[in-house]
Protein backbone atom coordinates (compact mmCIF):
# COMPACT_ATOMS: atom_id res chain seq x y z
CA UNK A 1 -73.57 -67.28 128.98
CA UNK A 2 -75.54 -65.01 131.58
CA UNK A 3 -77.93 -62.78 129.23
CA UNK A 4 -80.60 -60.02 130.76
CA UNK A 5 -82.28 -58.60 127.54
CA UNK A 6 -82.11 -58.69 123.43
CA UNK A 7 -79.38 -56.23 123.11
CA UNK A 8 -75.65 -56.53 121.81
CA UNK A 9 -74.50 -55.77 125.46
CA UNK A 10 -77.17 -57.30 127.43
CA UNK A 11 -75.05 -60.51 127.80
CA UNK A 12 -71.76 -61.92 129.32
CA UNK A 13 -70.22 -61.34 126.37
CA UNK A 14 -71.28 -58.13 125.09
CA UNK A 15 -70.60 -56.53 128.38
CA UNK A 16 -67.02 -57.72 128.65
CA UNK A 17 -66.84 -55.83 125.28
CA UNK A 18 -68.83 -52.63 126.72
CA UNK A 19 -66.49 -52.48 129.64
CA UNK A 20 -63.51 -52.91 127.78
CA UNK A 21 -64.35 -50.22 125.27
CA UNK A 22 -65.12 -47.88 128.44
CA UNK A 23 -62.27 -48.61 130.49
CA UNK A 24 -59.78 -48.11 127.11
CA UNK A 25 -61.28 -46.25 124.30
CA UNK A 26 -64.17 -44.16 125.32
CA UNK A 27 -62.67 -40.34 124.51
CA UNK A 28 -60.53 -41.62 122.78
CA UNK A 29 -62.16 -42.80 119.54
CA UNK A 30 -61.44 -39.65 117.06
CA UNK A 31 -57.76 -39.22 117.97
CA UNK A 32 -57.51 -43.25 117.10
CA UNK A 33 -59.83 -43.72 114.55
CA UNK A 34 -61.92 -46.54 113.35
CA UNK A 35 -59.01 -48.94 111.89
CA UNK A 36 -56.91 -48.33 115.11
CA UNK A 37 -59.57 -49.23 117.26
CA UNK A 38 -60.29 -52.45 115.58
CA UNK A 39 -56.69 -53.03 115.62
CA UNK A 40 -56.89 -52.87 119.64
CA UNK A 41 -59.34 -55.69 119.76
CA UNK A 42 -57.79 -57.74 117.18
CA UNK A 43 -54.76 -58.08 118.73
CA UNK A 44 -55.06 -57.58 122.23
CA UNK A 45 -58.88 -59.31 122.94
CA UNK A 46 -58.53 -61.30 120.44
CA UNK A 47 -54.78 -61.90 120.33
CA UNK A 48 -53.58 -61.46 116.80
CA UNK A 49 -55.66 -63.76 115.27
CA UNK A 50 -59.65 -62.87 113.47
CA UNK A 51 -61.86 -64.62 116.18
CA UNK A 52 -63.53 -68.07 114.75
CA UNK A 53 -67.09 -67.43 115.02
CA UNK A 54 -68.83 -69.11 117.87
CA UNK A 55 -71.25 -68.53 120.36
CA UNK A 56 -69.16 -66.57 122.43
CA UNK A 57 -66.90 -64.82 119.67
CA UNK A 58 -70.86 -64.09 117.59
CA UNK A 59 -71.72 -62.25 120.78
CA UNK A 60 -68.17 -60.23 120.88
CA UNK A 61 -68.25 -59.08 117.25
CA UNK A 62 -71.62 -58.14 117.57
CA UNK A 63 -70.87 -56.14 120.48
CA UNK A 64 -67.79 -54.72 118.79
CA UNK A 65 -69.82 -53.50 115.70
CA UNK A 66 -72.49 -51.77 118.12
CA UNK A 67 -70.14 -49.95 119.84
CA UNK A 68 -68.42 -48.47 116.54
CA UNK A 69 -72.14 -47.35 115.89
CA UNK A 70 -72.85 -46.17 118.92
CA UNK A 71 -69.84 -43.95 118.86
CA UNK A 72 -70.01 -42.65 115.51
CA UNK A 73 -66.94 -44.73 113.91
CA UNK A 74 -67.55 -46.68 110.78
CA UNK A 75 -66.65 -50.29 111.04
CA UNK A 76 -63.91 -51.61 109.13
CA UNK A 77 -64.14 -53.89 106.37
CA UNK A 78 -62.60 -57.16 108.53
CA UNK A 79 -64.97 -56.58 111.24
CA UNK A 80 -67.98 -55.73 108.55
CA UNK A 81 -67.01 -59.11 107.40
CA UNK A 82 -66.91 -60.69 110.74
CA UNK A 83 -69.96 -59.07 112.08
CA UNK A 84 -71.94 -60.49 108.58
CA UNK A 85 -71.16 -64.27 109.91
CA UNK A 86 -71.67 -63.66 113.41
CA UNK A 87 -75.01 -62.28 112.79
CA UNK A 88 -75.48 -65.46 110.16
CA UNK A 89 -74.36 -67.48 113.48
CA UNK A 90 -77.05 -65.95 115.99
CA UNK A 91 -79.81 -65.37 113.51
CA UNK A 92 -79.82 -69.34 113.44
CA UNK A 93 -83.33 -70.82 114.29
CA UNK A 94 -80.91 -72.90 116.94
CA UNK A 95 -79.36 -69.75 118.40
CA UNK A 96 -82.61 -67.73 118.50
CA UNK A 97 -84.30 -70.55 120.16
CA UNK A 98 -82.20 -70.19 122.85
CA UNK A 99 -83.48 -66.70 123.58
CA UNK A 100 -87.22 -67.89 124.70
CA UNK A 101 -89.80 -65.29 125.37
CA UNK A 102 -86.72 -62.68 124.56
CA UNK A 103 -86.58 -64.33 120.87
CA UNK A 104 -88.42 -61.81 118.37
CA UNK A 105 -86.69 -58.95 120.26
CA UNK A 106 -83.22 -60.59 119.79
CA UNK A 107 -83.91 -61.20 115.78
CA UNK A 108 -85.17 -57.67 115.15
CA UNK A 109 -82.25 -55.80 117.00
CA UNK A 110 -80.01 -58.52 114.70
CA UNK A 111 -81.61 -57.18 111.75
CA UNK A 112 -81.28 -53.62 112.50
CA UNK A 113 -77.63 -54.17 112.90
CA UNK A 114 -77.22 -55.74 109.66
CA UNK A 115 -79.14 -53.14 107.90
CA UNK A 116 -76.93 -50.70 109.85
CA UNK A 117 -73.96 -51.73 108.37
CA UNK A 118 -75.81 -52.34 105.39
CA UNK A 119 -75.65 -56.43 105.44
CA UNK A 120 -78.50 -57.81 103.28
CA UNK A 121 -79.67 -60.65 105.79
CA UNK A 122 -80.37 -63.15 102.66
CA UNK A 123 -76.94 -62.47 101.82
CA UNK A 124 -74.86 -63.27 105.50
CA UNK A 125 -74.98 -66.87 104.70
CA UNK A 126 -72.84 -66.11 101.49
CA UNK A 127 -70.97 -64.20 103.57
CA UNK A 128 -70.16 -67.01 105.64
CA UNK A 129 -69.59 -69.21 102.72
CA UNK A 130 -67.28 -66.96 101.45
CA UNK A 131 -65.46 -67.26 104.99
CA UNK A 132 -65.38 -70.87 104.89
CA UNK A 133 -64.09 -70.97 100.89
CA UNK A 134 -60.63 -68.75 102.39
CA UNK A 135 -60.15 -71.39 105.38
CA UNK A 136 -60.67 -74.13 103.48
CA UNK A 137 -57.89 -72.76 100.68
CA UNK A 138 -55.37 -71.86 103.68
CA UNK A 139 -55.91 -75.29 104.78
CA UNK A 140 -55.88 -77.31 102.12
CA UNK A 141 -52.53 -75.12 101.13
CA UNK A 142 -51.09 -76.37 104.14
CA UNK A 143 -51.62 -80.04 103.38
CA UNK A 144 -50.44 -79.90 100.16
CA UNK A 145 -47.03 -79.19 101.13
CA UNK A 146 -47.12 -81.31 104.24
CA UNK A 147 -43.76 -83.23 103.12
CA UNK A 148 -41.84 -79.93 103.16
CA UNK A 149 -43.38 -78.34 106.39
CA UNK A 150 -42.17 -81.71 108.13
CA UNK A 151 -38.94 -82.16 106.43
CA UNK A 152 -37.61 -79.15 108.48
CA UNK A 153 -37.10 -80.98 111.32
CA UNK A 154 -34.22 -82.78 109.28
CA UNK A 155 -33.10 -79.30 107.84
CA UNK A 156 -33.71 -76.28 109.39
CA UNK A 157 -33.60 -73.31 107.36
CA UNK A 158 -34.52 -69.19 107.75
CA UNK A 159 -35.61 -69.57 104.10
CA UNK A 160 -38.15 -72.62 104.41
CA UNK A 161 -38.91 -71.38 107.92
CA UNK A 162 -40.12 -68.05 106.56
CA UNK A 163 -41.91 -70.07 103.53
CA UNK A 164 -43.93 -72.61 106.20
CA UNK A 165 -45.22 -69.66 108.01
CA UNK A 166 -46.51 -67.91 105.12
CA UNK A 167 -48.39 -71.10 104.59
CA UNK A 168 -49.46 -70.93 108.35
CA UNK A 169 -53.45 -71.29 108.22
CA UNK A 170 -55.64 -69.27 110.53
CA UNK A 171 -56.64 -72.05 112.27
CA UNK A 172 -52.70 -72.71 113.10
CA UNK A 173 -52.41 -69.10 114.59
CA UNK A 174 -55.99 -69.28 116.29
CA UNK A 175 -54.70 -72.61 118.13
CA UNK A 176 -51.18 -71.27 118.68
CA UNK A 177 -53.54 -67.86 120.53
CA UNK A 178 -55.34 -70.32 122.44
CA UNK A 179 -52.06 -72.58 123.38
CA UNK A 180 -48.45 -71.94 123.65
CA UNK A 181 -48.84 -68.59 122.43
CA UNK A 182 -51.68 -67.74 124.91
CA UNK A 183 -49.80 -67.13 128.26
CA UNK A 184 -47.71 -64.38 130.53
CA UNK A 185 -44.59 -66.92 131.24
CA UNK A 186 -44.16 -65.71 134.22
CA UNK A 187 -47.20 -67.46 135.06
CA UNK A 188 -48.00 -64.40 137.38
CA UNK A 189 -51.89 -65.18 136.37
CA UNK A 190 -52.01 -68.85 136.10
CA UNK A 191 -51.96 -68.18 132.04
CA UNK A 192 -48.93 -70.70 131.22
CA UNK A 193 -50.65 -73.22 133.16
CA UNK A 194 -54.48 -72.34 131.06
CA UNK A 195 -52.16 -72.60 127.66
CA UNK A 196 -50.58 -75.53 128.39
CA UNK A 197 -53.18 -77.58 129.49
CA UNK A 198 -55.30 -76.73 126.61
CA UNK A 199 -52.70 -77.74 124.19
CA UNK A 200 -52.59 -81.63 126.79
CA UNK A 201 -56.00 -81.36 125.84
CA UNK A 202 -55.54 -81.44 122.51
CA UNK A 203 -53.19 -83.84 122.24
CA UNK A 204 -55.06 -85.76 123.79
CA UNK A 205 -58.12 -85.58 121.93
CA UNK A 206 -56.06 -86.34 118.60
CA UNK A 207 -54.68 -89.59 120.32
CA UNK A 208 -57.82 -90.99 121.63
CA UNK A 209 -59.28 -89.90 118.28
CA UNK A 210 -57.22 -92.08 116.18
CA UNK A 211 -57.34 -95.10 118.93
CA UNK A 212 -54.11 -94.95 120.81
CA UNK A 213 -53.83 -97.26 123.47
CA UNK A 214 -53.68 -95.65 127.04
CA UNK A 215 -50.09 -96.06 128.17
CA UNK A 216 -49.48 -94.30 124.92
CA UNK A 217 -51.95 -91.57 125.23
CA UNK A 218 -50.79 -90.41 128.92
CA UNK A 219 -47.07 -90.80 128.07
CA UNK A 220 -47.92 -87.90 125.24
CA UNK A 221 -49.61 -86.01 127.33
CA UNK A 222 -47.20 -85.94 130.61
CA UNK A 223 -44.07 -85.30 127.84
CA UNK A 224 -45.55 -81.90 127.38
CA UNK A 225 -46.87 -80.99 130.76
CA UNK A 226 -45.21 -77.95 132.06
C-alpha cells in the first residue's frame, strides 16, 4: 500500500474511497442520507458482504467513517461497529510500526476518530471480540448441521435450500464475493477469469493443506478452470 501522510485518505486505500465518494455521492449526501450511503458501499465496494477487517479493508472503513464526518452524516451503527475494529486493527503496535517517522501522527488522528464517533479506545478490542464471538457462532452453526447441508446433494429441496442459506456464515458470502460471485460473466473486464482463479487457488490450498498427492491436486484444480 502506497501511503503519503497520517491521514484516513493519505493512502492507496483511503483515496480509492475519497474518489469514489467524489465521483458518486458528493451533493448528493442529504437527498440519500446516512443509511443509504452506507448501503452504496456495502454492496457495491464491498459487494454485499461487511468487509473482513484487514489491512486493506482497516484502511477503507476508516476512510468511509471520515468521509461521513467530513460531510456532516452520522455513521451508521454497522459501520460504527466496523470502524471500532478497524481502528483496533491499525492502532496495533505491528500496524503503527509500519508507519515510521509518520507513526505518532498516524495514532493521534486514529484516536481522534474514535473519540469522534465516540469509541472508547480501551474498549475497540472488546469491540473486536464481540466481532469474533458472532463469526465464531455463524460458524460453528454451520458445522453443526454439516450432515444436512451435504445431504442436499442426494435431495434437493426449496425448503432445505432456503434453511442452508439462512445458516450461510459470513465468511461463506465473503468467499462467494471474492469467487464465483465476484465477476461480470461476460468477462468484458477479465473479472470471471480474477474469480475463478481465486476460487483454483483455494482449492488448491485446501488440497495441499491436507496432503493430497499431486496428480490429485492438479486434476481438482483443472476440473474447475473456466
Amino acid at each position: 500500500m502506497g501511503t503519503w501522510g497520517a491521514g484516513p485518505f493519505e493512502n492507496d486505500d483511503g483515496a480509492d474511497i475519497r474518489n469514489i465518494w467524489e465521483r458518486f455521492i458528493s451533493g448528493s449526501e442529504e437527498t440519500w442520507g446516512a443509511e443509504k450511503v452506507w448501503s452504496f458501499f456495502k454492496d457495491v465496494f464491498f459487494r454485499g458482504t461487511p468487509p473482513v477487517i484487514g489491512d486493506g479493508n482497516a484502511n477503507h472503513v476508516i476512510a468511509i467513517a471520515k468521509a461521513f464526518h467530513a460531510s456532516e452524516l452520522p455513521l451508521p451503527e454497522e459501520p460504527r461497529r466496523l470502524l471500532g475494529s478497524a481502528l483496533h486493527h491499525q492502532l496495533s503496535p505491528a500496524a503503527l510500526g509500519a508507519w515510521g517517522q509518520e507513526k505518532k501522527k498516524r495514532e493521534a488522528a486514529l484516536r481522534e476518530m474514535a473519540a469522534q464517533n465516540e469509541l472508547a479506545v480501551e474498549d475497540l478490542a472488546l469491540a473486536t471480540a464481540s466481532e469474533y464471538a458472532d463469526e465464531i457462532t455463524s460458524l460453528r452453526r454451520w458445522f453443526e448441521n454439516l450432515d444436512m447441508i451435504c445431504s442436499v446433494r442426494e435431495s434437493v429441496s426449496g425448503e432445505v435450500m432456503n434453511h442452508i442459506e439462512s445458516l450461510k456464515p459470513n465468511f461463506g458470502n465473503y468467499i462467494a464475493a471474492q469467487t464465483y460471485d465476484f465477476y461480470d460473466p461476460n468477462d468484458e473486464d477479465g473479472s470471471a477469469e480474477l474469480g475463478n482463479l481465486r476460487y483454483m487457488y483455494l482449492v488448491w490450498l485446501v488440497l495441499f493443506d491436507l496432503k493430497r498427492d499431486t496428480q490429485e491436486i492438479v486434476s481438482a484444480v483443472e476440473a474447475i478452470r473456466l
